[in-house]
Protein backbone atom coordinates (compact mmCIF):
# COMPACT_ATOMS: atom_id res chain seq x y z
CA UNK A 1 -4.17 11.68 1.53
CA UNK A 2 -2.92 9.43 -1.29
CA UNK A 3 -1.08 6.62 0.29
CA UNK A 4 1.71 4.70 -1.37
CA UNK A 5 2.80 1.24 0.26
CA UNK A 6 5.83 -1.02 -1.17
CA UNK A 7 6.79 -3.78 0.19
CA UNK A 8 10.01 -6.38 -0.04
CA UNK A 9 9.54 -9.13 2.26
CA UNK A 10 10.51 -12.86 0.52
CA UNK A 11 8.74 -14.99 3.04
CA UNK A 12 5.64 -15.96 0.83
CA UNK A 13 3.17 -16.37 3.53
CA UNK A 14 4.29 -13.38 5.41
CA UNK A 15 4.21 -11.39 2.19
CA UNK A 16 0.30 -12.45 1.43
CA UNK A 17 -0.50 -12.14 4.95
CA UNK A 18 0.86 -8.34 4.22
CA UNK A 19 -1.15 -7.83 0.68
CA UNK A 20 -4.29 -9.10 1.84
CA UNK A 21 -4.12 -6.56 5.24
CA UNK A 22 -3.45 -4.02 2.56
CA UNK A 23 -6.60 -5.17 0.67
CA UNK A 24 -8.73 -4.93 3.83
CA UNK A 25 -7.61 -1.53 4.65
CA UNK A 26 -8.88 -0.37 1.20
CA UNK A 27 -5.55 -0.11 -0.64
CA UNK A 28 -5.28 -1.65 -4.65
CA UNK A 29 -2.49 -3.46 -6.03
CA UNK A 30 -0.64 -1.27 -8.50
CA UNK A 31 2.24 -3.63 -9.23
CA UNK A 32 2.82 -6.98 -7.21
CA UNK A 33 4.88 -5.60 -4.23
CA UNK A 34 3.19 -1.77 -4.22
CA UNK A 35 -0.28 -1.03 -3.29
CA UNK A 36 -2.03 2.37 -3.53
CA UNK A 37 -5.45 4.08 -1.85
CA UNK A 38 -6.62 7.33 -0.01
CA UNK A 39 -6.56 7.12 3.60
CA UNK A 40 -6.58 9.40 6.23
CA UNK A 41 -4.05 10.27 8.86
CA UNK A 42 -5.65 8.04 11.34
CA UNK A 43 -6.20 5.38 9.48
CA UNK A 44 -3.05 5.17 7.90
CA UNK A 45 -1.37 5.35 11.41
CA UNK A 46 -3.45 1.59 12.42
CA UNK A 47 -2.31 0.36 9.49
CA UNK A 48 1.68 1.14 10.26
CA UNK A 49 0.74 -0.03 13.83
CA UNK A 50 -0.81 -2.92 12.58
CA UNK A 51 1.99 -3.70 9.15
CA UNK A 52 4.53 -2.79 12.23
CA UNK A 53 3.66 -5.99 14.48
CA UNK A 54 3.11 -8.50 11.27
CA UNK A 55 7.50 -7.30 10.89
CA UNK A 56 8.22 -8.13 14.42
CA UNK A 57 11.43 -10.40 14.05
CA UNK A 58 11.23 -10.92 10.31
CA UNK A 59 13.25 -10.22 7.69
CA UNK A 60 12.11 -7.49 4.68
CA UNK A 61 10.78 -4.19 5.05
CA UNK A 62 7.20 -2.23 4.23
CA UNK A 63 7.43 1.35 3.05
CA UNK A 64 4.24 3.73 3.11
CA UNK A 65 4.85 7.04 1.08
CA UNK A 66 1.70 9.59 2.00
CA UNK A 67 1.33 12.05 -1.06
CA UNK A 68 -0.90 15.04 -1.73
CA UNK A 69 -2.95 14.63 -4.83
CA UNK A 70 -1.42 16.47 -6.79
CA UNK A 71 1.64 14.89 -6.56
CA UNK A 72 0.45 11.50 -7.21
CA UNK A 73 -0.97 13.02 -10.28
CA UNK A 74 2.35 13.63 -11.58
CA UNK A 75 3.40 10.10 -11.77
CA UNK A 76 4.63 8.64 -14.68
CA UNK A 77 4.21 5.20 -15.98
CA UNK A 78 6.20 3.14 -18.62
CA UNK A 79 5.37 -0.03 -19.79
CA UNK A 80 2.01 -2.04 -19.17
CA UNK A 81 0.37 -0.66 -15.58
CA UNK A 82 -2.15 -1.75 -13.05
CA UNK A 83 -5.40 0.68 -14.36
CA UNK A 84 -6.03 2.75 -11.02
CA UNK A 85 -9.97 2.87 -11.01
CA UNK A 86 -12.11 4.97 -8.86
CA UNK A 87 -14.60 2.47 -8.13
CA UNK A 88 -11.21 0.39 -6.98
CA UNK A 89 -10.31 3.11 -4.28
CA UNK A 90 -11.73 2.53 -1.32
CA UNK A 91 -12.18 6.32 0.85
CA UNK A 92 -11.36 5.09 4.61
């Protein structure tokens, strides 16, 4: 499923610690605090599990939004974007 992850954490080396877990999960930056890829339920669930001890006792917050395809597809965009590209997704 199409996976949709925000973040808003102002600690800078918790908040890299966060993108580049995102990155090794097979997610792509879209904008600099949101990060988007396919993953499956199980997959998705580690990464919660996984986002969810990195939070332990700090201050911010992570969001992950699972969407169906055709959803996503309905997004709308103003104003210059990140270019999703397949070869960018990453299928986990």
């Amino acid at each position: 499923m199409d996976t949709i992850v925000i973040y808003d954490i102002s600690d800078n080396a918790l908040r890299s610690k966060v993108a580049r877990t995102l990155l090794e999960h097979g997610l792509v930056r879209i904008q600099k605090s949101a990060f988007y890829g396919f993953m499956n339920h199980n997959n998705r669930e580690k990464l919660r599990l996984r986002l969810d001890r990195m939070m332990e006792g700090e201050e911010g917050n992570i969001q992950l939004y699972p969407l169906c395809s055709k959803c996503f597809n309905l997004r709308e965009s103003i104003g210059e974007t990140y270019e999703i590209k397949e070869e960018d997704v990453t299928v986990l």
